[in-house]
C-alpha atoms as a PDB file:
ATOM      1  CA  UNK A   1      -2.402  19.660  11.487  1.00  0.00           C
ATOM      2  CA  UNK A   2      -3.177  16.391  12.612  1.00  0.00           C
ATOM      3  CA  UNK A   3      -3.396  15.022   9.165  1.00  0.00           C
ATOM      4  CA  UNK A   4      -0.449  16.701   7.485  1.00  0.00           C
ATOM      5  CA  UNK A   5       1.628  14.531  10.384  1.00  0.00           C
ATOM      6  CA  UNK A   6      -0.624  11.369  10.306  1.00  0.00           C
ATOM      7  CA  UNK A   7       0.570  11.718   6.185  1.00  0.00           C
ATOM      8  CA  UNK A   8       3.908  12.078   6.833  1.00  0.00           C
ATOM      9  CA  UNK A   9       3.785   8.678   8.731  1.00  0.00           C
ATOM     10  CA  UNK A  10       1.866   6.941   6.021  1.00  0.00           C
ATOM     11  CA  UNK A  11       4.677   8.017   3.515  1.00  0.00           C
ATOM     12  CA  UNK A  12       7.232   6.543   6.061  1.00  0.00           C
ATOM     13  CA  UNK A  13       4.856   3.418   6.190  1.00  0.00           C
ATOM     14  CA  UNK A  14       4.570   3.128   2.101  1.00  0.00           C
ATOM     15  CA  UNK A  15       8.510   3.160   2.050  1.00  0.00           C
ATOM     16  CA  UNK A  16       8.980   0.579   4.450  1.00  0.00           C
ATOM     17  CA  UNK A  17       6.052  -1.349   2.571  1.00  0.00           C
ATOM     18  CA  UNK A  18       7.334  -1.015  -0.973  1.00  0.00           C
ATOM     19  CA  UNK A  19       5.021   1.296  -1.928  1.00  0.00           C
ATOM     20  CA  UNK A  20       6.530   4.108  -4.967  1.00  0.00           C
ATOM     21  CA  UNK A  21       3.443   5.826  -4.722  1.00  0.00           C
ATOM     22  CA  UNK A  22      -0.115   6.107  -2.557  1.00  0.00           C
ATOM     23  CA  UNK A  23      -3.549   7.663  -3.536  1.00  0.00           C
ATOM     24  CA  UNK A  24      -6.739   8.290  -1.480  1.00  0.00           C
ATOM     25  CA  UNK A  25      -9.361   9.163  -3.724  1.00  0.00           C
ATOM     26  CA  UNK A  26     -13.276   7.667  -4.003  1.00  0.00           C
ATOM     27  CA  UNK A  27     -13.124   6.033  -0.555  1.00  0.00           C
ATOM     28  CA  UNK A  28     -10.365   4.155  -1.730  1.00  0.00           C
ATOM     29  CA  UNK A  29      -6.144   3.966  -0.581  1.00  0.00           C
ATOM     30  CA  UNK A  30      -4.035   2.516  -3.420  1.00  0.00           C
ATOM     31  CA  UNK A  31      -0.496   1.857  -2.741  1.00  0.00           C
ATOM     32  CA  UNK A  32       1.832   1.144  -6.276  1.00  0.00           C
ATOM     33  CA  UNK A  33       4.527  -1.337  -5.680  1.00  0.00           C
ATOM     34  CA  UNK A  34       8.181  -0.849  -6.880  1.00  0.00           C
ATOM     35  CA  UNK A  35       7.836  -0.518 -10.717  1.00  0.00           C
ATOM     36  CA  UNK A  36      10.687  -2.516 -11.379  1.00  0.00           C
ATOM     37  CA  UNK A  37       9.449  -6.250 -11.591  1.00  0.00           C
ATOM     38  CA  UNK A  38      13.072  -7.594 -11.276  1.00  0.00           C
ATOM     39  CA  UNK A  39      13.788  -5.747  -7.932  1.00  0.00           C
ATOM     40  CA  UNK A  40      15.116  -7.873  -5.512  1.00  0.00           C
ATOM     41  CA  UNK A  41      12.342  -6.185  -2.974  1.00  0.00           C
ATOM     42  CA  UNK A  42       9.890  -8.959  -4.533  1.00  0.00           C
ATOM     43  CA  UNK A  43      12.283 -11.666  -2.996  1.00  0.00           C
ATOM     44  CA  UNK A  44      12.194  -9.690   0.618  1.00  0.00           C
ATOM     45  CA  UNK A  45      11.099 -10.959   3.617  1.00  0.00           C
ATOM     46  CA  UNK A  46       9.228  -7.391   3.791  1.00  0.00           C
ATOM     47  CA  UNK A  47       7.067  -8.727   0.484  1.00  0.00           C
ATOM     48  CA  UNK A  48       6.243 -12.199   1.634  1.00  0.00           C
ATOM     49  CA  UNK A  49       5.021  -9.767   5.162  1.00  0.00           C
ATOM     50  CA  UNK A  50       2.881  -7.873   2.974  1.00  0.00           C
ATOM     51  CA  UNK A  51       1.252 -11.319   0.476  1.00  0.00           C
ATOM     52  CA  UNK A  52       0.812 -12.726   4.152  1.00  0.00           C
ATOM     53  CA  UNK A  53      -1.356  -9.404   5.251  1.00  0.00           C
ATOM     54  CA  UNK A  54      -3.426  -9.739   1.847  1.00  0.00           C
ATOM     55  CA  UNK A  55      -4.420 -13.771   2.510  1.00  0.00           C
ATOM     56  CA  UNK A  56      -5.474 -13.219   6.094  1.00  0.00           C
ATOM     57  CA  UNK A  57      -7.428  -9.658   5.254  1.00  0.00           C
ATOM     58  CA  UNK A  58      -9.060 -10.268   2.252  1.00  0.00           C
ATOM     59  CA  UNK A  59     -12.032  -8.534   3.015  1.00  0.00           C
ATOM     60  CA  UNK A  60     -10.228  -5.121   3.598  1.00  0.00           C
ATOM     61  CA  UNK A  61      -7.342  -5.122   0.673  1.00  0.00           C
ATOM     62  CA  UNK A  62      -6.998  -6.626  -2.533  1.00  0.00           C
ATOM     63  CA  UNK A  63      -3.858  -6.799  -4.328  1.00  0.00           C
ATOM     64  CA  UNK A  64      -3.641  -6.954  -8.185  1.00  0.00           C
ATOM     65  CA  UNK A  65      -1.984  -5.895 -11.546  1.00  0.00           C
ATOM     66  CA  UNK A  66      -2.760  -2.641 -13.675  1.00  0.00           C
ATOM     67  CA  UNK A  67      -2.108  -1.311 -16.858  1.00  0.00           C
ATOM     68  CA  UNK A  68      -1.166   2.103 -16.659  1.00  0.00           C
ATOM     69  CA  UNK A  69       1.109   4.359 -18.740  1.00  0.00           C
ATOM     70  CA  UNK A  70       4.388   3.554 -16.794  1.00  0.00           C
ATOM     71  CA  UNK A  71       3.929  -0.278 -17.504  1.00  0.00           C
ATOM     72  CA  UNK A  72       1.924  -2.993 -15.567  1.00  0.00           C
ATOM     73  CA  UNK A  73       2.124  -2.178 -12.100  1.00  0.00           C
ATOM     74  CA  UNK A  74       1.281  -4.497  -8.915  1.00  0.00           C
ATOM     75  CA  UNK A  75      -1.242  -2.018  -6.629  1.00  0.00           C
ATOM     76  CA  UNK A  76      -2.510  -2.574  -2.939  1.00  0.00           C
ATOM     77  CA  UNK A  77      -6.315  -1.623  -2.711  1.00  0.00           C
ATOM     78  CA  UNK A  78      -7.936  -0.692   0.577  1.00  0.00           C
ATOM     79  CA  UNK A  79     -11.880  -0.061   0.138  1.00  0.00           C
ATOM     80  CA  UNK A  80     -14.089   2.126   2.696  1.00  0.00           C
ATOM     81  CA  UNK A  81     -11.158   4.737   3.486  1.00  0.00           C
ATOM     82  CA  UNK A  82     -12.002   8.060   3.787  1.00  0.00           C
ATOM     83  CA  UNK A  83      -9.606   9.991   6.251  1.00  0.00           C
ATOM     84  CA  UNK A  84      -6.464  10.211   6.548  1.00  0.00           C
ATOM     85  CA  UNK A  85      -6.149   8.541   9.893  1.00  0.00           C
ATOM     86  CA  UNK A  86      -8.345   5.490   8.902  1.00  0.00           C
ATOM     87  CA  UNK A  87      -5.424   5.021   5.648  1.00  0.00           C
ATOM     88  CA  UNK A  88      -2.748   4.898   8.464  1.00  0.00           C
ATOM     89  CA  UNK A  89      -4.906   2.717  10.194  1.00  0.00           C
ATOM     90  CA  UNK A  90      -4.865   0.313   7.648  1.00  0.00           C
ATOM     91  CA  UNK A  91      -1.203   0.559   6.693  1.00  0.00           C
ATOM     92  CA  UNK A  92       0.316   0.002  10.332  1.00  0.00           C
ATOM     93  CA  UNK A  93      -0.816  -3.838  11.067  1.00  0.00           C
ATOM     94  CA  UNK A  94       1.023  -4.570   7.588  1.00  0.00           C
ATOM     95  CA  UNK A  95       4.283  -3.390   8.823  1.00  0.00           C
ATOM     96  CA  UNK A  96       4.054  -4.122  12.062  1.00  0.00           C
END
């Protein structure tokens, strides 16, 4: 029970992010930025929050560009997560 709530407050946390989309699979959380390139989310002071997050916490995310079917997308990458809680753990300081 606890995790079906502590998910429902990482996809509150994603939104406010500017995440379309978040996986947890292989020990791994991947948030997928907005898909549109031109949004004007990528001029947000809610962006520049999350670039600032990446520089200072390089050692827990990495932030890059992927080729997938949909178009190149701009992904989040948090290593060593494997619960639920530890993912909202990682999402909170970005927001907060």
């Amino acid at each position: 029970v606890t995790d079906l709530l502590n998910s429902v407050q990482i996809k509150w946390l994603a939104t406010k992010i500017g995440f379309e989309k978040v996986i947890m699979k292989q020990n791994k959380l991947i948030g997928y930025f907005i898909t549109d390139q031109q949004s004007s989310f990528y001029q947000s002071s809610n962006f520049t929050k999350v670039l600032q997050f990446v520089q200072t916490h390089s050692q827990s995310c990495k932030m890059k560009e992927k080729q997938t079917r949909n178009g190149l997308r701009l992904l989040l990458t948090f290593d060593g997560i494997t619960s639920v809680e530890q993912a909202l753990e990682a999402l909170k300081p970005i927001v907060a």
